[in-house]
C-alpha atoms as a PDB file:
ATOM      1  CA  UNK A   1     -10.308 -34.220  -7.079  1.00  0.00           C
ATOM      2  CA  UNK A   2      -8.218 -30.736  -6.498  1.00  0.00           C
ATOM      3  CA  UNK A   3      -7.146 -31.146 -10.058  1.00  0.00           C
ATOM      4  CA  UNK A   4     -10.267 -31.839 -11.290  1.00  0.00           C
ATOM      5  CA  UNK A   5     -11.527 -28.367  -9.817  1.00  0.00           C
ATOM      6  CA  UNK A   6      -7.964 -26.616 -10.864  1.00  0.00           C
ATOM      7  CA  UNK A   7      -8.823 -27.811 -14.626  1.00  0.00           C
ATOM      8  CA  UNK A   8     -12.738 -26.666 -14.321  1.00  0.00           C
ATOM      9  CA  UNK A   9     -11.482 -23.534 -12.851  1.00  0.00           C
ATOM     10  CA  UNK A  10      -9.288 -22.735 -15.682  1.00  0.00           C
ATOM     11  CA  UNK A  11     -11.307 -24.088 -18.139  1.00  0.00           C
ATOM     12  CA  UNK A  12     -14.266 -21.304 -16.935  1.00  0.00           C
ATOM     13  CA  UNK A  13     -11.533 -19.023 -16.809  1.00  0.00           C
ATOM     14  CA  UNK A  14     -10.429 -19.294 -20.484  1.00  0.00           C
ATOM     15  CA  UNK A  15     -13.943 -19.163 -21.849  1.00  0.00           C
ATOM     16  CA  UNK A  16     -14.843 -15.792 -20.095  1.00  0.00           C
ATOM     17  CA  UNK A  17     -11.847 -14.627 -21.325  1.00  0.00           C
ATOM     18  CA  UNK A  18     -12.708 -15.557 -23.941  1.00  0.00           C
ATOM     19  CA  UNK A  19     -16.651 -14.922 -24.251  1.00  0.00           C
ATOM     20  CA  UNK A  20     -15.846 -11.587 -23.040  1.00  0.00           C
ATOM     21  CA  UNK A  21     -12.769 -10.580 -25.368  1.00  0.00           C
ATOM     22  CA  UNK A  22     -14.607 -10.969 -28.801  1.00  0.00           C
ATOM     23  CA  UNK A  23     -17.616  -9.316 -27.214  1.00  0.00           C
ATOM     24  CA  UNK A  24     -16.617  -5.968 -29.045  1.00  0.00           C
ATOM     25  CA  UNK A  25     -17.186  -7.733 -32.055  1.00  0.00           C
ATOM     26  CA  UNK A  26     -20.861  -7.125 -31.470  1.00  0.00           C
ATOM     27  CA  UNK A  27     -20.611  -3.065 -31.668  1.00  0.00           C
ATOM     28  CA  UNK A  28     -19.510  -3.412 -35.147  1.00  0.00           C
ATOM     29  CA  UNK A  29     -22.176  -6.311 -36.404  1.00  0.00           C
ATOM     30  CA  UNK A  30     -25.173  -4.045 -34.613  1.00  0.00           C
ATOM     31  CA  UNK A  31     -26.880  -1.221 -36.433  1.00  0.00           C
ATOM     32  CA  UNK A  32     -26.908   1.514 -34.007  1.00  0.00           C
ATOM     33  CA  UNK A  33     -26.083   1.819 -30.335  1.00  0.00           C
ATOM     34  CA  UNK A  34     -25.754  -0.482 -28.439  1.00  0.00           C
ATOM     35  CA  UNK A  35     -24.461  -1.738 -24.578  1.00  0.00           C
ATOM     36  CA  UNK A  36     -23.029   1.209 -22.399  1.00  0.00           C
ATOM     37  CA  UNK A  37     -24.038   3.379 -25.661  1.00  0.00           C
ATOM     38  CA  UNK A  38     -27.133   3.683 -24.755  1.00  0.00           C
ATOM     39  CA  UNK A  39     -25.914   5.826 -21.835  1.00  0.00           C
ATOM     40  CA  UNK A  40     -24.106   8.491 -23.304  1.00  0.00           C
ATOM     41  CA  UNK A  41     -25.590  11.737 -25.141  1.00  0.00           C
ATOM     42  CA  UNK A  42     -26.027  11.882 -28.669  1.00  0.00           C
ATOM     43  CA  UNK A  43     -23.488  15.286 -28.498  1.00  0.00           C
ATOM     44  CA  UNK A  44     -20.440  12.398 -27.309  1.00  0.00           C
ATOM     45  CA  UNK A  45     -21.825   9.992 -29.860  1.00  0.00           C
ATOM     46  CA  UNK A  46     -20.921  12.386 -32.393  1.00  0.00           C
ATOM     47  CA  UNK A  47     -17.666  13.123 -31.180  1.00  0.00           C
ATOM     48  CA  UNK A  48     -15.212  11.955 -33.348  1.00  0.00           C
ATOM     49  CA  UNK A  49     -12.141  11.369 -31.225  1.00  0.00           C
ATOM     50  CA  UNK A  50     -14.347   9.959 -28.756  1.00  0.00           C
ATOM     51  CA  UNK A  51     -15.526   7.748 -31.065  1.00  0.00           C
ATOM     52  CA  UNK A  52     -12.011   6.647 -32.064  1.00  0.00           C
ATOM     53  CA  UNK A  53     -10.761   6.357 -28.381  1.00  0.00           C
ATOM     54  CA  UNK A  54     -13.841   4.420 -27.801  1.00  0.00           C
ATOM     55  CA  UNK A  55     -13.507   1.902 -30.629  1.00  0.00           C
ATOM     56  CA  UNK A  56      -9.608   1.637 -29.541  1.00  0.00           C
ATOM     57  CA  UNK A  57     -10.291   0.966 -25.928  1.00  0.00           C
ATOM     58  CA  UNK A  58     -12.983  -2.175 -26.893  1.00  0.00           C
ATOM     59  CA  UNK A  59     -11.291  -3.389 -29.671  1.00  0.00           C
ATOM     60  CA  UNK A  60      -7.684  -3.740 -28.406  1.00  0.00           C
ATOM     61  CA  UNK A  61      -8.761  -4.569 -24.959  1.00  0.00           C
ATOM     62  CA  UNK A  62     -11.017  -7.448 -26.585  1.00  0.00           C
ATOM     63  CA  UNK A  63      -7.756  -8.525 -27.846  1.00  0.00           C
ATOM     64  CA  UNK A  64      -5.649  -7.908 -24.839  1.00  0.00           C
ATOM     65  CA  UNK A  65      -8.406 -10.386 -22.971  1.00  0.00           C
ATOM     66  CA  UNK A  66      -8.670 -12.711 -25.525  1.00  0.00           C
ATOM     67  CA  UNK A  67      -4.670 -13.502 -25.895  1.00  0.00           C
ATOM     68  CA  UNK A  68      -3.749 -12.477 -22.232  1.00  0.00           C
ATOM     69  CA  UNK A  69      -4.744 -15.721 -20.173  1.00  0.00           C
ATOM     70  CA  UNK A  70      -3.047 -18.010 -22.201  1.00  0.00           C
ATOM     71  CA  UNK A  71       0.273 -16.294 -21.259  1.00  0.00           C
ATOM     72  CA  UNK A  72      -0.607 -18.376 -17.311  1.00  0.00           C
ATOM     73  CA  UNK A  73       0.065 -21.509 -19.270  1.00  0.00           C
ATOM     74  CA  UNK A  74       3.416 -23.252 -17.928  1.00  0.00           C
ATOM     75  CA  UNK A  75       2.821 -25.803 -20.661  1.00  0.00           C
ATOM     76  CA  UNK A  76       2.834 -23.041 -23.320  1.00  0.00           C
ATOM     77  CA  UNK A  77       5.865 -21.554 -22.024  1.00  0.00           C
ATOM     78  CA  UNK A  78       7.469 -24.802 -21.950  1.00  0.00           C
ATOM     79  CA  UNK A  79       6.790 -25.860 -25.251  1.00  0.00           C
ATOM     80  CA  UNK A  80       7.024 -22.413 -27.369  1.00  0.00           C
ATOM     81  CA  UNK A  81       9.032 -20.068 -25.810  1.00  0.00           C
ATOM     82  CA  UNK A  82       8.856 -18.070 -28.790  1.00  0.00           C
ATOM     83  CA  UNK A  83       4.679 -17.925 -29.068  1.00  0.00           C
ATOM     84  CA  UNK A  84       4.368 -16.725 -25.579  1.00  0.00           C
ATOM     85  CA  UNK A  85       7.326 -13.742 -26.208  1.00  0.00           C
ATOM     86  CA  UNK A  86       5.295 -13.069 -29.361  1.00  0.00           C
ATOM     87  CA  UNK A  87       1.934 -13.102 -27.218  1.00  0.00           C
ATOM     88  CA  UNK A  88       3.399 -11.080 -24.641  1.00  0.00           C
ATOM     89  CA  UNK A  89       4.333  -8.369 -27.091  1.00  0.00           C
ATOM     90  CA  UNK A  90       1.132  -8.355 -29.232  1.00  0.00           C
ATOM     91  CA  UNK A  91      -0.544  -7.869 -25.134  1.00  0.00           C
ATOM     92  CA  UNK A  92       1.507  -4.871 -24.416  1.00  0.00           C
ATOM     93  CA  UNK A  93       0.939  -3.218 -28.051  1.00  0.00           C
ATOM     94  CA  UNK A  94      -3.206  -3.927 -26.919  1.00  0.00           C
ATOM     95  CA  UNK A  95      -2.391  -2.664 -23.328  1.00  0.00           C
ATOM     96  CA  UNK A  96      -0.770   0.690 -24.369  1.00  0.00           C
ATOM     97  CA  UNK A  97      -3.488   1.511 -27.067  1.00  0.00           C
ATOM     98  CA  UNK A  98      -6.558   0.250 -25.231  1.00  0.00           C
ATOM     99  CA  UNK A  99      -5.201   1.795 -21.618  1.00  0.00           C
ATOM    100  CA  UNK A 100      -4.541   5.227 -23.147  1.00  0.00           C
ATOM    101  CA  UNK A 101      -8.152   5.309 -24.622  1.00  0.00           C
ATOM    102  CA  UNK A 102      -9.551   3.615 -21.601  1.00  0.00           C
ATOM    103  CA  UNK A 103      -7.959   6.832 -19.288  1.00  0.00           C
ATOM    104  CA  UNK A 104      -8.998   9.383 -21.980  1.00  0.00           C
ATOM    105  CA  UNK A 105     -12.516   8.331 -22.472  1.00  0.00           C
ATOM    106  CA  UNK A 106     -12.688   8.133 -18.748  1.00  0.00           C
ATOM    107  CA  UNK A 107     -13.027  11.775 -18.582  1.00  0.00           C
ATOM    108  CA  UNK A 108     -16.513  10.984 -20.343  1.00  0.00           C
ATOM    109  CA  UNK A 109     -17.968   8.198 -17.633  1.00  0.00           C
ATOM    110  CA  UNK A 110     -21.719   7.318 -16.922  1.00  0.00           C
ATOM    111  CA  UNK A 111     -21.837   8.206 -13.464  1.00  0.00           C
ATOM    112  CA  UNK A 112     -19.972  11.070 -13.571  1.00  0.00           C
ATOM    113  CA  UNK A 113     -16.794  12.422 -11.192  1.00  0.00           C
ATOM    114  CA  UNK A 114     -16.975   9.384  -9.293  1.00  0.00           C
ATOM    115  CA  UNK A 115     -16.827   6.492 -11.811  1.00  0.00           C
ATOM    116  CA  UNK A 116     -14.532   9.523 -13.679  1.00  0.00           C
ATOM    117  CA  UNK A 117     -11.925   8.644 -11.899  1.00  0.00           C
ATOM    118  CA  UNK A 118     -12.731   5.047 -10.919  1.00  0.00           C
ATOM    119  CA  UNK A 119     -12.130   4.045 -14.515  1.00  0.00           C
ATOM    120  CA  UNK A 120      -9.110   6.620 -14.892  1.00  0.00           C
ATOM    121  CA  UNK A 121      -7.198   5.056 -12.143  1.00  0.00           C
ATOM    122  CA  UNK A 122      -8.046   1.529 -13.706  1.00  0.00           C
ATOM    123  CA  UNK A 123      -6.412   2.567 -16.836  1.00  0.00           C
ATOM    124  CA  UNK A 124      -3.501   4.165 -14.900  1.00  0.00           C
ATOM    125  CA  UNK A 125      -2.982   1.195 -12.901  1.00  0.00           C
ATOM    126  CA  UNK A 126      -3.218  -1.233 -15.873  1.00  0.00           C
ATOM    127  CA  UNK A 127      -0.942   1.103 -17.977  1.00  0.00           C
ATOM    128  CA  UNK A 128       1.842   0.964 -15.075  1.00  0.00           C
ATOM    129  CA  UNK A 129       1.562  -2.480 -14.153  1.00  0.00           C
ATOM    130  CA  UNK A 130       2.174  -3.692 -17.791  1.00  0.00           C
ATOM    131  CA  UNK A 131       5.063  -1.303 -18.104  1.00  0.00           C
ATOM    132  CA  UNK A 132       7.063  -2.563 -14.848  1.00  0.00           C
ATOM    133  CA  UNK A 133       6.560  -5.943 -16.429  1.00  0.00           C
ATOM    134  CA  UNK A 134       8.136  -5.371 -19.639  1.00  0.00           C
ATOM    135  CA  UNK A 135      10.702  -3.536 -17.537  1.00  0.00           C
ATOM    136  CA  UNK A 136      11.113  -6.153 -15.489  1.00  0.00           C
ATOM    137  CA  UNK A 137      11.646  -8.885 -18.327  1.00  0.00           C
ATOM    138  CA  UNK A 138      14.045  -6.665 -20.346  1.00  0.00           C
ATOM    139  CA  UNK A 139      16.192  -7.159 -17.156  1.00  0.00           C
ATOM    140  CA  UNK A 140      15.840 -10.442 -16.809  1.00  0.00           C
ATOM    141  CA  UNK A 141      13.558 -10.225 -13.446  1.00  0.00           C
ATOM    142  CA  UNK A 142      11.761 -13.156 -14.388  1.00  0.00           C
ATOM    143  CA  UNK A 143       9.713 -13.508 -10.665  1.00  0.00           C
ATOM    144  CA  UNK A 144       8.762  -9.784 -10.618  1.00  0.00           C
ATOM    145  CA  UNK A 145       7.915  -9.943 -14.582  1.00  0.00           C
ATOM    146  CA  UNK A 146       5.021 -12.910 -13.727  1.00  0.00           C
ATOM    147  CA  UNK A 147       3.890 -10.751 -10.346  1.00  0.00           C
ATOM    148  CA  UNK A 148       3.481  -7.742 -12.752  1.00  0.00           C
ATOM    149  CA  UNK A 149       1.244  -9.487 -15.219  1.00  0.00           C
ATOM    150  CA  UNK A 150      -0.612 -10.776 -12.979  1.00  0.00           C
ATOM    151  CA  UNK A 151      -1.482  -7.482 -11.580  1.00  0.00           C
ATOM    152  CA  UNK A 152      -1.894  -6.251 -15.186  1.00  0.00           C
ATOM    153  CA  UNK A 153      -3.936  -8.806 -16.059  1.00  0.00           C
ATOM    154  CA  UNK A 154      -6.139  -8.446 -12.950  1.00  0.00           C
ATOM    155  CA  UNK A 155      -7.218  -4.966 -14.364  1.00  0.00           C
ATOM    156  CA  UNK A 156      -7.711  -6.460 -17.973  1.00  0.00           C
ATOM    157  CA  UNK A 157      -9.979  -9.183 -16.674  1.00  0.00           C
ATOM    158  CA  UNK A 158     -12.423  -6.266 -15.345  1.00  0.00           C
ATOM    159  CA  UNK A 159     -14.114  -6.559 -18.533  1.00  0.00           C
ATOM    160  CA  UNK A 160     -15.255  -9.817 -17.292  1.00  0.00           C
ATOM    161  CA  UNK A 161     -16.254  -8.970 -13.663  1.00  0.00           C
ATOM    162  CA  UNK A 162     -17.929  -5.704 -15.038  1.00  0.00           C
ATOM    163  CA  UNK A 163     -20.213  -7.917 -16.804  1.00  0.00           C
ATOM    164  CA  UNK A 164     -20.581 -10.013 -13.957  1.00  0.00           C
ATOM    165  CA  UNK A 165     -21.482  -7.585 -11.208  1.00  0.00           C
ATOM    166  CA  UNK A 166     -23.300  -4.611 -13.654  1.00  0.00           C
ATOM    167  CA  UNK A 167     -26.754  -7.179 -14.379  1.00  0.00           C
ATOM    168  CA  UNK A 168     -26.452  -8.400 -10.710  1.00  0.00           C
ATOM    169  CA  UNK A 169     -26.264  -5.317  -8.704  1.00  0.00           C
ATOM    170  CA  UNK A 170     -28.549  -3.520 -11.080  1.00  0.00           C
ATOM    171  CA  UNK A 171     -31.417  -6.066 -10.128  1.00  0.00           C
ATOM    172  CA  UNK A 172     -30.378  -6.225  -6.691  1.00  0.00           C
ATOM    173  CA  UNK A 173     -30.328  -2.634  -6.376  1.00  0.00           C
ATOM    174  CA  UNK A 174     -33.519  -1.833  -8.978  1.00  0.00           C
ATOM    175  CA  UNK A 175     -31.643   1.104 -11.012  1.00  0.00           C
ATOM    176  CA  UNK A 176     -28.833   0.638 -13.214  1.00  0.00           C
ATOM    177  CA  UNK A 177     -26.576   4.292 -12.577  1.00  0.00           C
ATOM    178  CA  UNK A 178     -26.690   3.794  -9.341  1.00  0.00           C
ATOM    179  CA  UNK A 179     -25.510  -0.275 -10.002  1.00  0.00           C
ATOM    180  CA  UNK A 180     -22.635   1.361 -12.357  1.00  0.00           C
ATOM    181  CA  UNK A 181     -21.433   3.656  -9.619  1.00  0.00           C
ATOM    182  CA  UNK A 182     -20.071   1.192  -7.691  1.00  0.00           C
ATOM    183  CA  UNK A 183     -19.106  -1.274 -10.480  1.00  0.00           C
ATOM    184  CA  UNK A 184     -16.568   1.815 -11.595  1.00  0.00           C
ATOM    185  CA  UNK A 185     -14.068   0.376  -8.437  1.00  0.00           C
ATOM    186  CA  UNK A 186     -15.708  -2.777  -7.751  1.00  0.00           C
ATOM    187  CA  UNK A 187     -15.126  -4.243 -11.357  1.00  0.00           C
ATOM    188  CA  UNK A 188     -11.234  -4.215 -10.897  1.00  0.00           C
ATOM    189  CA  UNK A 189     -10.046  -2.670  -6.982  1.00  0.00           C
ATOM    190  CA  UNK A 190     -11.173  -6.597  -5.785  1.00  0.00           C
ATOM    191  CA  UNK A 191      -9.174  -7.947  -8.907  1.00  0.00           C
ATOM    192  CA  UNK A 192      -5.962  -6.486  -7.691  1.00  0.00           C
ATOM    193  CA  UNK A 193      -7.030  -7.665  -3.934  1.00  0.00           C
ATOM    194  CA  UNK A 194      -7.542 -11.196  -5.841  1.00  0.00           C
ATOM    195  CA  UNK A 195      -3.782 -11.120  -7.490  1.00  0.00           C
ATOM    196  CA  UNK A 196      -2.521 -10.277  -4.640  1.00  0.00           C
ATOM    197  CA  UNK A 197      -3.208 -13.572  -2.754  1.00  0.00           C
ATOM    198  CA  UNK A 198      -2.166 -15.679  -5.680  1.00  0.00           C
ATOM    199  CA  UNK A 199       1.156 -13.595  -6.060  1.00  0.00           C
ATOM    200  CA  UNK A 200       1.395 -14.264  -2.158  1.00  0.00           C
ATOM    201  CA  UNK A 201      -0.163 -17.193  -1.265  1.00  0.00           C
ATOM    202  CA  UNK A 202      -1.402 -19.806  -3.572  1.00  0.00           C
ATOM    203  CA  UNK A 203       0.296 -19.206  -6.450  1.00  0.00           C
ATOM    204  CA  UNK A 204       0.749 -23.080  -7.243  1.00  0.00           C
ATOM    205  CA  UNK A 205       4.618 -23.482  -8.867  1.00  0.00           C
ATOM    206  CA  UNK A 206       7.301 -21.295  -8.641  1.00  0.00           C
ATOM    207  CA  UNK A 207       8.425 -19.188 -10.945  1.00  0.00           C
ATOM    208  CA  UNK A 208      10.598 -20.758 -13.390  1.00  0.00           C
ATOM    209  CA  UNK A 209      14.410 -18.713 -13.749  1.00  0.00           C
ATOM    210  CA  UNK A 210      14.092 -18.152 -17.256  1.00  0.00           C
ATOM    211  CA  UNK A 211      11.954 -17.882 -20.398  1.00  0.00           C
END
């Protein structure tokens, strides 16, 4: 029965990941704004380099999403070593373009100071985590390499509990800035919270020595 619920549990876990990773692709298929577009001034949509860091941030941090949960598979590691090294670095290329966007376009948040430096902090923390855990790997750290990417990918999977907690709170709460105020922390601080237990407590195998 617990392995029933493990596999459902991953399963819904892959196909948010998923969902939610080639979600960008709708930006580029719709004619005109769309999503958290709608929200920002028409001065900003004109804005060239915010346009660019904008398109960077969704598009590589689709990817980043979309490639970064399979890298939790012990069966992929097992079987192609090489895949999940080639994985890992494709997720780091994504991390470091779609973070650095993420932190500059930031500066430009619905919400204002608050959700300013919500989402700046995000990107920091994502940014940081992924570094230590290519630092960690080039050393050979295999244990703190895994804790790091789990942290990293805590942040990455915000774009899923953004989604999640946006539509909920703004019907729960009747007004959607006030909704996006709190989803600026609440759509990643409780991520970390969440790979914190699993790092500490019910992280189900141990850490293999190498990869």
């Amino acid at each position: 029965m617990k392995t029933l619920a493990r596999r459902s549990i991953w399963v819904l876990f892959a196909f948010m990941c998923i969902g939610i990773g080639l979600y960008p692709i709708i930006y580029f298929l719709i004619d005109g704004n769309f999503g958290l577009l709608l929200n920002k001034t028409p001065e900003l949509l004109a804005d060239q380099i915010w346009n660019i860091a904008f398109y960077g941030h969704i598009t590589l941090g689709g990817l980043a999403l979309l490639i970064g949960w399979m890298q939790f598979s012990s069966k992929l590691r097992r079987r192609n070593i090489k895949l999940h090294r080639n994985i890992g670095k494709i997720y780091i290329f994504a991390v470091l373009i779609s973070g650095t966007c993420g932190v500059y376009i930031a500066q430009f948040a619905t919400g204002g100071i608050s959700n300013s430096i919500g989402f700046t902090l995000s990107g920091l923390v994502w940014l940081s985590t992924t570094a230590l855990a290519y630092n960690a790997i080039v050393k050979g750290k295999i244990r703190e390499h895994q804790n790091y990417m789990i942290y990293s990918y805590a942040v990455c999977f915000s774009a899923v509990t953004l989604r999640i907690w946006l539509p909920a709170l703004t019907a729960i709460l009747g007004e959607f800035r006030l909704a996006y105020l709190i989803v600026g922390w609440l759509s990643w601080v409780p991520n970390l919270v969440v790979a914190y237990f699993i790092i500490k407590k019910i992280h189900p195998k141990p850490y293999p020595q190498q990869i």
